[in-house]
PDB file of N, CA and C in Angstrom:
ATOM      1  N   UNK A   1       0.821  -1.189   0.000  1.00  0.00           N
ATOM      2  CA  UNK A   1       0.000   0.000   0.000  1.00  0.00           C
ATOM      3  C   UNK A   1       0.870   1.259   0.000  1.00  0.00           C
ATOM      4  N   UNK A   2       1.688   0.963   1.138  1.00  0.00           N
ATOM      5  CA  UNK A   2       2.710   2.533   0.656  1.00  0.00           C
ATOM      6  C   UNK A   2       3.442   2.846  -0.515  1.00  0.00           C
ATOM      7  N   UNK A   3       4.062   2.158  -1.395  1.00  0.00           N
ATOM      8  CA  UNK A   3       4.409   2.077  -2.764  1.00  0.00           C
ATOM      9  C   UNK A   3       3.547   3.020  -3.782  1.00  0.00           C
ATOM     10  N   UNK A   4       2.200   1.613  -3.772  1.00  0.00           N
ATOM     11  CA  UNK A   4       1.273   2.288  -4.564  1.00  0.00           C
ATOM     12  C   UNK A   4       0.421   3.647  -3.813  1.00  0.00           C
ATOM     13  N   UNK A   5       0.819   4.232  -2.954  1.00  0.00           N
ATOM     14  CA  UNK A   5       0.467   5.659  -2.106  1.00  0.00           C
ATOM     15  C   UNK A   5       1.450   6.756  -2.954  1.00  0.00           C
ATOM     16  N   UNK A   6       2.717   5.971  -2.712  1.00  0.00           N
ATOM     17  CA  UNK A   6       3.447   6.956  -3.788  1.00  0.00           C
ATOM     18  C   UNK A   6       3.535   7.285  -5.108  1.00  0.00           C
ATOM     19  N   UNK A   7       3.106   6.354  -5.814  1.00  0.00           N
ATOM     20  CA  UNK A   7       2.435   6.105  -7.222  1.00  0.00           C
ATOM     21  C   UNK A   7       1.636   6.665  -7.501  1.00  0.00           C
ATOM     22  N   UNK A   8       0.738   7.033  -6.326  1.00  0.00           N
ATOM     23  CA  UNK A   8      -0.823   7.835  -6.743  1.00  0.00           C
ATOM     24  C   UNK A   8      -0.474   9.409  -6.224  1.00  0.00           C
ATOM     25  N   UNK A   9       0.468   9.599  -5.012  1.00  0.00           N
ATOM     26  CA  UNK A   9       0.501  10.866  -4.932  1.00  0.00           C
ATOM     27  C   UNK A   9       1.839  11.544  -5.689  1.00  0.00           C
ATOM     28  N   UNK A  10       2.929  10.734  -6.007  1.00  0.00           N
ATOM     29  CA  UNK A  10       3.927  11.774  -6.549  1.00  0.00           C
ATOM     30  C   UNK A  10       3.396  12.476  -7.564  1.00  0.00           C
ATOM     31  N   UNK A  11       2.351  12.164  -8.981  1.00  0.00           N
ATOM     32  CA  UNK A  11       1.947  12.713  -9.752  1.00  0.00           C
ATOM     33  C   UNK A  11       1.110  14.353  -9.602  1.00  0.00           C
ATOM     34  N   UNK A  12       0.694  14.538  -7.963  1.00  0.00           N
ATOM     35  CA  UNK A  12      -0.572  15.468  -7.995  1.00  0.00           C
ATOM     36  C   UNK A  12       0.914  16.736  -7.044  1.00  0.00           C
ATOM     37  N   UNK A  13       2.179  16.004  -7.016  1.00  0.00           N
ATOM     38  CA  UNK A  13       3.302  17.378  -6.456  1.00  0.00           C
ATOM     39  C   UNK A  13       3.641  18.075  -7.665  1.00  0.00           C
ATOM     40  N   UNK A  14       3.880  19.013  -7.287  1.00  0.00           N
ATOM     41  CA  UNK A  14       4.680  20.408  -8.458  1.00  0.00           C
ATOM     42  C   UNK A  14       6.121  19.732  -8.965  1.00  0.00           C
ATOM     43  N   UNK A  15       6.508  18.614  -8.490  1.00  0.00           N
ATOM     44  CA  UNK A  15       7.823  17.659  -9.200  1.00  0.00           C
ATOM     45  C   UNK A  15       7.329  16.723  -9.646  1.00  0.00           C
ATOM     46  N   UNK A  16       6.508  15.992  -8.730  1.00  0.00           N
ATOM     47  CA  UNK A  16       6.144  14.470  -9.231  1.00  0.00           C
ATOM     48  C   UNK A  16       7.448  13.579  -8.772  1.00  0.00           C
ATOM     49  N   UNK A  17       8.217  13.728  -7.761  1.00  0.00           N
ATOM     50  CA  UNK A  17       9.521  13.213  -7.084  1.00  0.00           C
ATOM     51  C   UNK A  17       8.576  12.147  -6.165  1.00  0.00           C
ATOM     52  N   UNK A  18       8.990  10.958  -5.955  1.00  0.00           N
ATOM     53  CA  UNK A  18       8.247   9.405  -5.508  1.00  0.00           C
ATOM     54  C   UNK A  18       9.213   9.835  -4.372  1.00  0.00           C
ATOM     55  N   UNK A  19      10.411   9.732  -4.174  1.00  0.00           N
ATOM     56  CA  UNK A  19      11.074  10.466  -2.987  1.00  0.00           C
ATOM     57  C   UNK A  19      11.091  11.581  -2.315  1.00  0.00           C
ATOM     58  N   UNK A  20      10.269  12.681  -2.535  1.00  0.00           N
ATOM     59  CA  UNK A  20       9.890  14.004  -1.594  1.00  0.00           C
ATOM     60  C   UNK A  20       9.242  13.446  -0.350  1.00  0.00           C
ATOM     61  N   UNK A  21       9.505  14.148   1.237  1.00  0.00           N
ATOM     62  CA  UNK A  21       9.111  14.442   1.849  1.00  0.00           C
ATOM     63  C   UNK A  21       7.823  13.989   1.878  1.00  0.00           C
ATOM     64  N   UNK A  22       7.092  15.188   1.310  1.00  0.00           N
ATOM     65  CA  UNK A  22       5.608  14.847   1.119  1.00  0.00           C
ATOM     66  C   UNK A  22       4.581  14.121   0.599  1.00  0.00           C
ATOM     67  N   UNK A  23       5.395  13.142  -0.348  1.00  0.00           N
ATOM     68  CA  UNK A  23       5.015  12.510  -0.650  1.00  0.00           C
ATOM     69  C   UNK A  23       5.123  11.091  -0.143  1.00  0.00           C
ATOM     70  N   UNK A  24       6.253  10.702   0.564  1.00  0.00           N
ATOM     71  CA  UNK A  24       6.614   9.574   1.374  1.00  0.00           C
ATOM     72  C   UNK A  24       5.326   9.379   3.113  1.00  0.00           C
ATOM     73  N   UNK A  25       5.415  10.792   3.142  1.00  0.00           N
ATOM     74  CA  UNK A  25       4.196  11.083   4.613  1.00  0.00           C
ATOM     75  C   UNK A  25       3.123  10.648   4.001  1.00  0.00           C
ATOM     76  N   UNK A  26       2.632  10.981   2.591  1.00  0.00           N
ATOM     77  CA  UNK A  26       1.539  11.139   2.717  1.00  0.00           C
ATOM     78  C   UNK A  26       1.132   9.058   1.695  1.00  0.00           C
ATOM     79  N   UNK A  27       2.113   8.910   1.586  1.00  0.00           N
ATOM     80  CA  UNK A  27       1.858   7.772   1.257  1.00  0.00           C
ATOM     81  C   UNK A  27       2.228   6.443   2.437  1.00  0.00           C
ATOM     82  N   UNK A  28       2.210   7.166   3.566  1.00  0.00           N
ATOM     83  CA  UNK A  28       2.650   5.897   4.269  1.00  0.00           C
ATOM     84  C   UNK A  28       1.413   6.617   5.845  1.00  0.00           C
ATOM     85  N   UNK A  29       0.576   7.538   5.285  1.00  0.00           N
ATOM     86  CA  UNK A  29      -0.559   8.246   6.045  1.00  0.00           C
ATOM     87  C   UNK A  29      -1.457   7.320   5.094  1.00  0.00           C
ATOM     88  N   UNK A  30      -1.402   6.703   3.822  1.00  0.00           N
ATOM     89  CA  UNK A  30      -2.860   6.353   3.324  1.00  0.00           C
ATOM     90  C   UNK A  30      -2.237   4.403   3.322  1.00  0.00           C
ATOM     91  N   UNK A  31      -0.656   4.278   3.643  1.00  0.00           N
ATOM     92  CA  UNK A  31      -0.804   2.915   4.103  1.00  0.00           C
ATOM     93  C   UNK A  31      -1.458   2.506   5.396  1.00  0.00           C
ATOM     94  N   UNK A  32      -1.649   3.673   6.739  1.00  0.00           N
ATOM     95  CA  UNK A  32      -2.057   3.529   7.679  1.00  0.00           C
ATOM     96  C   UNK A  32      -3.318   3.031   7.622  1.00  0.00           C
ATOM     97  N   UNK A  33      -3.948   3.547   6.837  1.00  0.00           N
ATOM     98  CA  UNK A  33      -5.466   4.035   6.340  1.00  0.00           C
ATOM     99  C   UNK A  33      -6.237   2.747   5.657  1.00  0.00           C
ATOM    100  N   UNK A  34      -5.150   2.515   4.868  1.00  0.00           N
ATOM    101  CA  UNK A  34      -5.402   0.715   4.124  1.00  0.00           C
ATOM    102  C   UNK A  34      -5.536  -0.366   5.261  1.00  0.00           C
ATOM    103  N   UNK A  35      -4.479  -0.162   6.346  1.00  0.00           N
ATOM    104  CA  UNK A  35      -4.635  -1.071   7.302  1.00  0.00           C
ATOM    105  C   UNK A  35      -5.738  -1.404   8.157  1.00  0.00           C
ATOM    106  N   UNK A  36      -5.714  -0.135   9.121  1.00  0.00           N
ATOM    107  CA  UNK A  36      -6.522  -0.120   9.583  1.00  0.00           C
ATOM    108  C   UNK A  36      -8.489  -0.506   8.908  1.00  0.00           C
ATOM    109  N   UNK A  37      -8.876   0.167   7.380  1.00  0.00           N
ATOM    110  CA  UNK A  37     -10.041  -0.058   7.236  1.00  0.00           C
ATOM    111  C   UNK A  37      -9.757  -1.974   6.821  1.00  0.00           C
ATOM    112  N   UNK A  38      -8.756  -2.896   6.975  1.00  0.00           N
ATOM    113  CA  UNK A  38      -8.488  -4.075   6.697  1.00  0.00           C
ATOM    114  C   UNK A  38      -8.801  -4.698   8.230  1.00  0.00           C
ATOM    115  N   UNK A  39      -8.107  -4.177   9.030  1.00  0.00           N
ATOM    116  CA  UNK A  39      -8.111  -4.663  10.479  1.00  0.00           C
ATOM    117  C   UNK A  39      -9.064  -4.558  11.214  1.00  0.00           C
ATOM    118  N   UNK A  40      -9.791  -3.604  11.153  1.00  0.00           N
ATOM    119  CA  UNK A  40     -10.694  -2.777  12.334  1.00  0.00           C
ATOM    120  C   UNK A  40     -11.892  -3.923  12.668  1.00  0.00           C
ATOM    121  N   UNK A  41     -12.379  -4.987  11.439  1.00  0.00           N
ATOM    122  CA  UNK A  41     -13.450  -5.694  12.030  1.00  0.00           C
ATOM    123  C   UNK A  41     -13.189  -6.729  12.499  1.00  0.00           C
ATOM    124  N   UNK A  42     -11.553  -7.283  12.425  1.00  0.00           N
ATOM    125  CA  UNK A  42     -10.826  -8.283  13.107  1.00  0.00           C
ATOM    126  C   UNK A  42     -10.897  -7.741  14.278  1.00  0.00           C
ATOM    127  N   UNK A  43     -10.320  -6.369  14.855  1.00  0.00           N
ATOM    128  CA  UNK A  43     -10.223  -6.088  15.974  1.00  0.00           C
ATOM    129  C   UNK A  43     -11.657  -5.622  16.889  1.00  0.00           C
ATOM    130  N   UNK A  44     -12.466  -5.392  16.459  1.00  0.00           N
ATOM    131  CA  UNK A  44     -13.977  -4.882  17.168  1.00  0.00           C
ATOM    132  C   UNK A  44     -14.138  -6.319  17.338  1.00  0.00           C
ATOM    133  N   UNK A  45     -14.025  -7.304  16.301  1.00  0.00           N
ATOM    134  CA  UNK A  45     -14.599  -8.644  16.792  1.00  0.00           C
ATOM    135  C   UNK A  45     -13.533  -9.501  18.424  1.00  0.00           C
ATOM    136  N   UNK A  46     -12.072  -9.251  17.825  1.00  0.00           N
ATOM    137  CA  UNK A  46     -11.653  -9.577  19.358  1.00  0.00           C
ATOM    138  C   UNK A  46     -11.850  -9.016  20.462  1.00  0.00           C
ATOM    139  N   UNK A  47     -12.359  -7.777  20.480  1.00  0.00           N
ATOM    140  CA  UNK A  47     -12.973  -7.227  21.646  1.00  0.00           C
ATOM    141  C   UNK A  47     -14.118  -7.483  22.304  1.00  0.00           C
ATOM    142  N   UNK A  48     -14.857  -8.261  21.121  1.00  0.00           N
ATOM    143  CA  UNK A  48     -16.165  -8.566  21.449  1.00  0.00           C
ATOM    144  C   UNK A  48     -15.946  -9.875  22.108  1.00  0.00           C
ATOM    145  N   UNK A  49     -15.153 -10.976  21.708  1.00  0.00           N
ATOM    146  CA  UNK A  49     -14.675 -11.951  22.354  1.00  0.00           C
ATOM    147  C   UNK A  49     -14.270 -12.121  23.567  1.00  0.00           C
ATOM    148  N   UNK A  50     -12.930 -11.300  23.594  1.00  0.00           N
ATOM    149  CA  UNK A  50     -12.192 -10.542  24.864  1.00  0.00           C
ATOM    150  C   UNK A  50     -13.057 -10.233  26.097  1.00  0.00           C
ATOM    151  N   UNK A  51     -14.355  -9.608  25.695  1.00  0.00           N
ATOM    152  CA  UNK A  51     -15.192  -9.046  26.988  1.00  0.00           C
ATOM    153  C   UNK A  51     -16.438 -10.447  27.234  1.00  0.00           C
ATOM    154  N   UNK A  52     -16.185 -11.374  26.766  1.00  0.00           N
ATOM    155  CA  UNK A  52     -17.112 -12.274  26.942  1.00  0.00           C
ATOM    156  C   UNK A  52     -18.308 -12.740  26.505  1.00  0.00           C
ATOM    157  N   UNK A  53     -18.829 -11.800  25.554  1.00  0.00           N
ATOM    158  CA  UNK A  53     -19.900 -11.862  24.508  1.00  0.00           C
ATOM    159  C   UNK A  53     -20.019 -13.146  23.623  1.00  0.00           C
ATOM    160  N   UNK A  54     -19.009 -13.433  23.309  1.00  0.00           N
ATOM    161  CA  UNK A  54     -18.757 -14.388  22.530  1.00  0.00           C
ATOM    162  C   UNK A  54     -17.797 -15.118  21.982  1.00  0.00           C
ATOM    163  N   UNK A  55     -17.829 -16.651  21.625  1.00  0.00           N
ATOM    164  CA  UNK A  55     -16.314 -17.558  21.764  1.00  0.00           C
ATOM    165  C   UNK A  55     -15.697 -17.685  20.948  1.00  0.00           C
ATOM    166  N   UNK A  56     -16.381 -16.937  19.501  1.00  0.00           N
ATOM    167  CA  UNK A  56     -15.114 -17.646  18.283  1.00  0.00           C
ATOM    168  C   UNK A  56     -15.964 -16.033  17.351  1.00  0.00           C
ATOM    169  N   UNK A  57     -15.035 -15.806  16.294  1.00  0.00           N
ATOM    170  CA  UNK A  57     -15.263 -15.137  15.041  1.00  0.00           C
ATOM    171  C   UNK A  57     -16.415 -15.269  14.609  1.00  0.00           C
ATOM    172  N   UNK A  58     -16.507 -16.455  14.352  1.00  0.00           N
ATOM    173  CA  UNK A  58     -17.550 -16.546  13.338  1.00  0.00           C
ATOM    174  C   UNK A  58     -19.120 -16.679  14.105  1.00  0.00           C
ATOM    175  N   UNK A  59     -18.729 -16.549  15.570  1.00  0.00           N
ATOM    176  CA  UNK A  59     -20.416 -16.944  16.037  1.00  0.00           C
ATOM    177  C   UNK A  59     -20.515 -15.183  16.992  1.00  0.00           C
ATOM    178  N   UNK A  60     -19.557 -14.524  16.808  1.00  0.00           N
ATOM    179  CA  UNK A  60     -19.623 -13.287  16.674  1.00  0.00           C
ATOM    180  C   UNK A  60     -20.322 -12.854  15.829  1.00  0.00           C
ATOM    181  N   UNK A  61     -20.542 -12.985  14.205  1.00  0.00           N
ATOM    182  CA  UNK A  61     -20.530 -12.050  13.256  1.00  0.00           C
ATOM    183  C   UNK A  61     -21.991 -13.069  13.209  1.00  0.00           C
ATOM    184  N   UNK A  62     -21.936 -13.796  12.710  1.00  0.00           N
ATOM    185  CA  UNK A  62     -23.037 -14.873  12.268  1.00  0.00           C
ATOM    186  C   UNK A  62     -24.227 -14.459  13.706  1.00  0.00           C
ATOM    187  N   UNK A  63     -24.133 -14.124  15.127  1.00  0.00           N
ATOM    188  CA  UNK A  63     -25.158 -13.693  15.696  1.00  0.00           C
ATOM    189  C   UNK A  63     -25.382 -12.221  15.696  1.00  0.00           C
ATOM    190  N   UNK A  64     -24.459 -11.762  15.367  1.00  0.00           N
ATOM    191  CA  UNK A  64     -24.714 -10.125  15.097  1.00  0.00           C
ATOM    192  C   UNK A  64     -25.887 -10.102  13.626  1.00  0.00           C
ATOM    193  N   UNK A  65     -25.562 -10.808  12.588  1.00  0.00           N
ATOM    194  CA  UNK A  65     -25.793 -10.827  11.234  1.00  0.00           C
ATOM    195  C   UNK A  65     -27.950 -11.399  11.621  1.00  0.00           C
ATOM    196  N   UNK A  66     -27.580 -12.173  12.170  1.00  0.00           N
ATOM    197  CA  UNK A  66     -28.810 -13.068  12.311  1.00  0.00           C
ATOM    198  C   UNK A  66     -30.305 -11.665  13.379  1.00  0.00           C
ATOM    199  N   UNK A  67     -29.176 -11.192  14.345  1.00  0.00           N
ATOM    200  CA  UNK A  67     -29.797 -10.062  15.169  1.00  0.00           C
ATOM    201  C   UNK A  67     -30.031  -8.860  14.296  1.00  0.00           C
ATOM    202  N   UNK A  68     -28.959  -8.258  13.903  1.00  0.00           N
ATOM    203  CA  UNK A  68     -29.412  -7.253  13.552  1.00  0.00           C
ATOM    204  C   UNK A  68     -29.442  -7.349  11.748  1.00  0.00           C
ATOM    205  N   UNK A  69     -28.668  -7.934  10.844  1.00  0.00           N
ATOM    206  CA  UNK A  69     -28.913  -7.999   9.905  1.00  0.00           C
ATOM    207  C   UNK A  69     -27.675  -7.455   8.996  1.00  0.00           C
ATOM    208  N   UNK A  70     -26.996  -7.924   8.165  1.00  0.00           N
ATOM    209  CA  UNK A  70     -26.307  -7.206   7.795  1.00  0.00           C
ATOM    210  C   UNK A  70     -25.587  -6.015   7.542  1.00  0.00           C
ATOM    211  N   UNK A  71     -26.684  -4.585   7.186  1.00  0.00           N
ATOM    212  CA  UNK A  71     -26.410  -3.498   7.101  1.00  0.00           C
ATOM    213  C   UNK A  71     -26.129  -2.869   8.793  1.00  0.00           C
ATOM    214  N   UNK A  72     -26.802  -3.406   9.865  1.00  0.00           N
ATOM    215  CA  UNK A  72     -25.784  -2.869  11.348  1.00  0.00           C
ATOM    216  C   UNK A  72     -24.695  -3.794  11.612  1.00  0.00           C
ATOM    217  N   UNK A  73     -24.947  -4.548  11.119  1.00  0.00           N
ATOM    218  CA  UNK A  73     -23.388  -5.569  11.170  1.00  0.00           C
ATOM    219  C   UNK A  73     -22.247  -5.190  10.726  1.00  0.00           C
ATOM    220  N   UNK A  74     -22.465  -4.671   9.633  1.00  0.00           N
ATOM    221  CA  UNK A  74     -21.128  -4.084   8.933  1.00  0.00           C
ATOM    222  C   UNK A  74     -20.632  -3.153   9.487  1.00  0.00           C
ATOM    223  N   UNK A  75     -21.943  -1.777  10.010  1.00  0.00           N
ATOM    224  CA  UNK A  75     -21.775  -0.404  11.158  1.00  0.00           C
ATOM    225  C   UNK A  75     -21.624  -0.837  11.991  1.00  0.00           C
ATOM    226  N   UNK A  76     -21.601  -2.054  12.849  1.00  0.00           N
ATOM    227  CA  UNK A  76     -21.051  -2.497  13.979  1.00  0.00           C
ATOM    228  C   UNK A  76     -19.501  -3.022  14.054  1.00  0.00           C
ATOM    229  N   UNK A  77     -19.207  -3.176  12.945  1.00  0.00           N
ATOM    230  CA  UNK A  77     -17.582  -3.922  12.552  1.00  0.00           C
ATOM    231  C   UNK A  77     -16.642  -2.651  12.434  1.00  0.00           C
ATOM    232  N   UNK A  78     -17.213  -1.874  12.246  1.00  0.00           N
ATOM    233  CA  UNK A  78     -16.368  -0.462  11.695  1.00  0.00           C
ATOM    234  C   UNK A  78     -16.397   0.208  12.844  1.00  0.00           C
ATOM    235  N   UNK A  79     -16.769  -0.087  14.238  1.00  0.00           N
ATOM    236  CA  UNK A  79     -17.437   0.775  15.291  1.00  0.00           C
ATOM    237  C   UNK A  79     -15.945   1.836  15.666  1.00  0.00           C
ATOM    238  N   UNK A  80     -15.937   3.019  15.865  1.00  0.00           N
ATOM    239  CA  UNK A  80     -14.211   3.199  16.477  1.00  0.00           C
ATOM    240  C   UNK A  80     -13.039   3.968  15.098  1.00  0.00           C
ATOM    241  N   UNK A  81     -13.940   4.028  14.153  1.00  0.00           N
ATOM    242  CA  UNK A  81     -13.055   4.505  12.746  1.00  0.00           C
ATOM    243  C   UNK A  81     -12.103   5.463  12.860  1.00  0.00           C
ATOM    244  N   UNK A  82     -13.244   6.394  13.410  1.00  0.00           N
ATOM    245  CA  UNK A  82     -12.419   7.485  14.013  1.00  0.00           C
ATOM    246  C   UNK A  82     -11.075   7.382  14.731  1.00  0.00           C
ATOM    247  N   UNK A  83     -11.038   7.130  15.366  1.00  0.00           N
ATOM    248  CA  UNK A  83      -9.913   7.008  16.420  1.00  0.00           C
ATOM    249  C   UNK A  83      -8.774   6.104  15.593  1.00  0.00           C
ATOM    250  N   UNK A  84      -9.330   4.919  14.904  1.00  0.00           N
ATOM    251  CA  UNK A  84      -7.963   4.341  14.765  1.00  0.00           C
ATOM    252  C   UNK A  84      -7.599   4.522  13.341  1.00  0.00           C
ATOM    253  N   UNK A  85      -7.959   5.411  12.656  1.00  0.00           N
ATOM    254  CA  UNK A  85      -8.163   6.087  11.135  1.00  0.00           C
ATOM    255  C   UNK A  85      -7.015   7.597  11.931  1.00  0.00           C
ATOM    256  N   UNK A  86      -7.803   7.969  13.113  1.00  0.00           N
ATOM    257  CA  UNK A  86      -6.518   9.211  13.704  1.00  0.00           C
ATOM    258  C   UNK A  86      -5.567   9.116  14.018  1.00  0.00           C
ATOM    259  N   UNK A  87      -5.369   7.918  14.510  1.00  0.00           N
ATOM    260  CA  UNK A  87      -4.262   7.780  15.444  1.00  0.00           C
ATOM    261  C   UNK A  87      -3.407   6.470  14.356  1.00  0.00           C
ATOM    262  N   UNK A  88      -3.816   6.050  13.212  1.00  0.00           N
ATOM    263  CA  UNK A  88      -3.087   4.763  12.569  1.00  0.00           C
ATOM    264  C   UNK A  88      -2.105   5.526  10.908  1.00  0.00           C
ATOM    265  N   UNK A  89      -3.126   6.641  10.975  1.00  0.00           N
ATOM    266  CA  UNK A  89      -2.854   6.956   9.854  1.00  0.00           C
ATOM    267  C   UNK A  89      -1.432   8.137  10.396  1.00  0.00           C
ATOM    268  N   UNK A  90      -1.525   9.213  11.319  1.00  0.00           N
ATOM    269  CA  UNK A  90       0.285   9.171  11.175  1.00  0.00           C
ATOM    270  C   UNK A  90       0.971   8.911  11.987  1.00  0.00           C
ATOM    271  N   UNK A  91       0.675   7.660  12.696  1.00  0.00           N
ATOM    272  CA  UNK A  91       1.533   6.639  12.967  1.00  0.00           C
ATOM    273  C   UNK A  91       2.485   5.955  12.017  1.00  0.00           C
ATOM    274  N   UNK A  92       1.356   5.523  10.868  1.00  0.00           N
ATOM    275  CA  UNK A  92       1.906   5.447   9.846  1.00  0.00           C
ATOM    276  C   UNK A  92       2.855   5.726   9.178  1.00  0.00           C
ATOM    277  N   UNK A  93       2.280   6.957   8.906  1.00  0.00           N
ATOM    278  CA  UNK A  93       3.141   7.909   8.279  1.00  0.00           C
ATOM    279  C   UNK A  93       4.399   8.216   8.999  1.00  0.00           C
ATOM    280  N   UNK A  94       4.741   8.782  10.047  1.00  0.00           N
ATOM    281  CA  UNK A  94       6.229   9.061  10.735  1.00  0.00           C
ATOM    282  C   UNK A  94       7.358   7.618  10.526  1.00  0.00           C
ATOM    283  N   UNK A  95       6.691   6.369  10.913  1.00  0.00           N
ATOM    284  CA  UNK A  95       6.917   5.529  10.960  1.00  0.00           C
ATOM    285  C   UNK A  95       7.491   4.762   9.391  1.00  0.00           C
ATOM    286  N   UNK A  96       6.613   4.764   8.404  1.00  0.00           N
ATOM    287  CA  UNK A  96       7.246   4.135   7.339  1.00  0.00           C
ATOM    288  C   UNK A  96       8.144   5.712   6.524  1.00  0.00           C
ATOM    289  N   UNK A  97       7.432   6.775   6.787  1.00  0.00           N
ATOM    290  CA  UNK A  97       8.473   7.953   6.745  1.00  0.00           C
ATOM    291  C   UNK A  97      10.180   7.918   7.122  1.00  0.00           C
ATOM    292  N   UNK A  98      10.207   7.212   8.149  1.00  0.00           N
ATOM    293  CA  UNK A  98      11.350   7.248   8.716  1.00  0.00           C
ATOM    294  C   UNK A  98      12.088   6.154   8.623  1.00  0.00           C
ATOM    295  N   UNK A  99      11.329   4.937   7.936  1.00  0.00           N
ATOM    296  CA  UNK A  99      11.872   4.011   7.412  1.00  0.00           C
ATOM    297  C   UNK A  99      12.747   3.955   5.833  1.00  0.00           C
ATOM    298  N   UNK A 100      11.807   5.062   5.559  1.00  0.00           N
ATOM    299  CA  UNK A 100      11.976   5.248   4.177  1.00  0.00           C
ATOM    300  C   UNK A 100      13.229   5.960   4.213  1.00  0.00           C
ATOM    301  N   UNK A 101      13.400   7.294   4.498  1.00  0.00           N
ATOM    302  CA  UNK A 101      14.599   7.818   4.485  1.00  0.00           C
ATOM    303  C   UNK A 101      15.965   6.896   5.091  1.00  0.00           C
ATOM    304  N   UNK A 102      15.643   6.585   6.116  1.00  0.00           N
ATOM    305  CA  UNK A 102      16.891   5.596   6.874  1.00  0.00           C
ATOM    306  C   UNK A 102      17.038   4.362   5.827  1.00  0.00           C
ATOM    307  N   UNK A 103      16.457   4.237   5.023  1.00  0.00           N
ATOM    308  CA  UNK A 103      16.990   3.071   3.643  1.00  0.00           C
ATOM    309  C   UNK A 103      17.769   3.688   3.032  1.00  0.00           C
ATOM    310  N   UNK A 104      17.366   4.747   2.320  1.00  0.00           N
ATOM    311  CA  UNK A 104      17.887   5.629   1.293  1.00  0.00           C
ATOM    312  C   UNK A 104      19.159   5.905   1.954  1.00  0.00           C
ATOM    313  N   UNK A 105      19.636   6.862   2.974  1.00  0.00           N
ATOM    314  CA  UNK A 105      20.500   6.949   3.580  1.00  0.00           C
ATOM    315  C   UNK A 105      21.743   5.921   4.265  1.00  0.00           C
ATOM    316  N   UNK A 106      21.310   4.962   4.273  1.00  0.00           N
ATOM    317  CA  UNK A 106      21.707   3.550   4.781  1.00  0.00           C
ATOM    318  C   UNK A 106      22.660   3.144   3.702  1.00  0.00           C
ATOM    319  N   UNK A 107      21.601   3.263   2.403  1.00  0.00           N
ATOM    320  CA  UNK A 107      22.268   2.657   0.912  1.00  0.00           C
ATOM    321  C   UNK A 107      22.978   2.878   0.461  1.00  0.00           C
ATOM    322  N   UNK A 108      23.489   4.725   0.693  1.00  0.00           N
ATOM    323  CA  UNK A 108      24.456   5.740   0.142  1.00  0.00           C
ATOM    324  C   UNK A 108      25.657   5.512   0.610  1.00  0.00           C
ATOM    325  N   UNK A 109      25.688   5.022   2.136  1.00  0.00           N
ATOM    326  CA  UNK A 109      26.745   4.353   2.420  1.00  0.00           C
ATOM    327  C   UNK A 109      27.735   3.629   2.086  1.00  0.00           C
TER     328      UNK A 109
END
């Protein structure tokens, strides 16, 4: 996802440089972003487990689905976006940011 982040944003900079600054943040702010909307119903569901509601994945989702029906099921899987969409996305970003440069720099060596 961060790759193709840079792929999609170097084109919309005044260089179009895959290595700028701003473009490395902002592509490793929309790998955060990939993750998290990948993770988030794995993780609402282990919480739901975790607190005792229920013993496995699938009898999580399958009694949510059966109760409320698909369309709150799905708004129930996503519950929390906010927060981990705020806090994942520049996490992200600083993080594969700073990975990124410390390669480059590493290599020149």
């Amino acid at each position: 996802m961060f790759e193709i982040g840079k792929d999609f944003i170097a084109p919309l900079t005044s260089n179009g440089a895959r290595d700028s600054f701003s473009v490395t943040l902002g592509a490793g702010a929309l790998a955060g972003i990939g993750f998290w909307v990948a993770a988030l119903p794995f993780d609402t569901t282990k919480t739901l487990i975790q607190t005792g509601k229920f013993d496995t994945f699938s009898e999580t989702v399958l009694s949510s689905v059966t109760q409320d029906g698909v369309r709150k099921t799905i708004h129930r899987l996503f519950r929390g976006w906010q927060v981990a969409l705020g806090r994942g996305a520049p996490a992200a970003a600083v993080t594969l940011g700073t990975y990124d440069f410390s390669f480059r720099f590493l290599k020149e060596l």
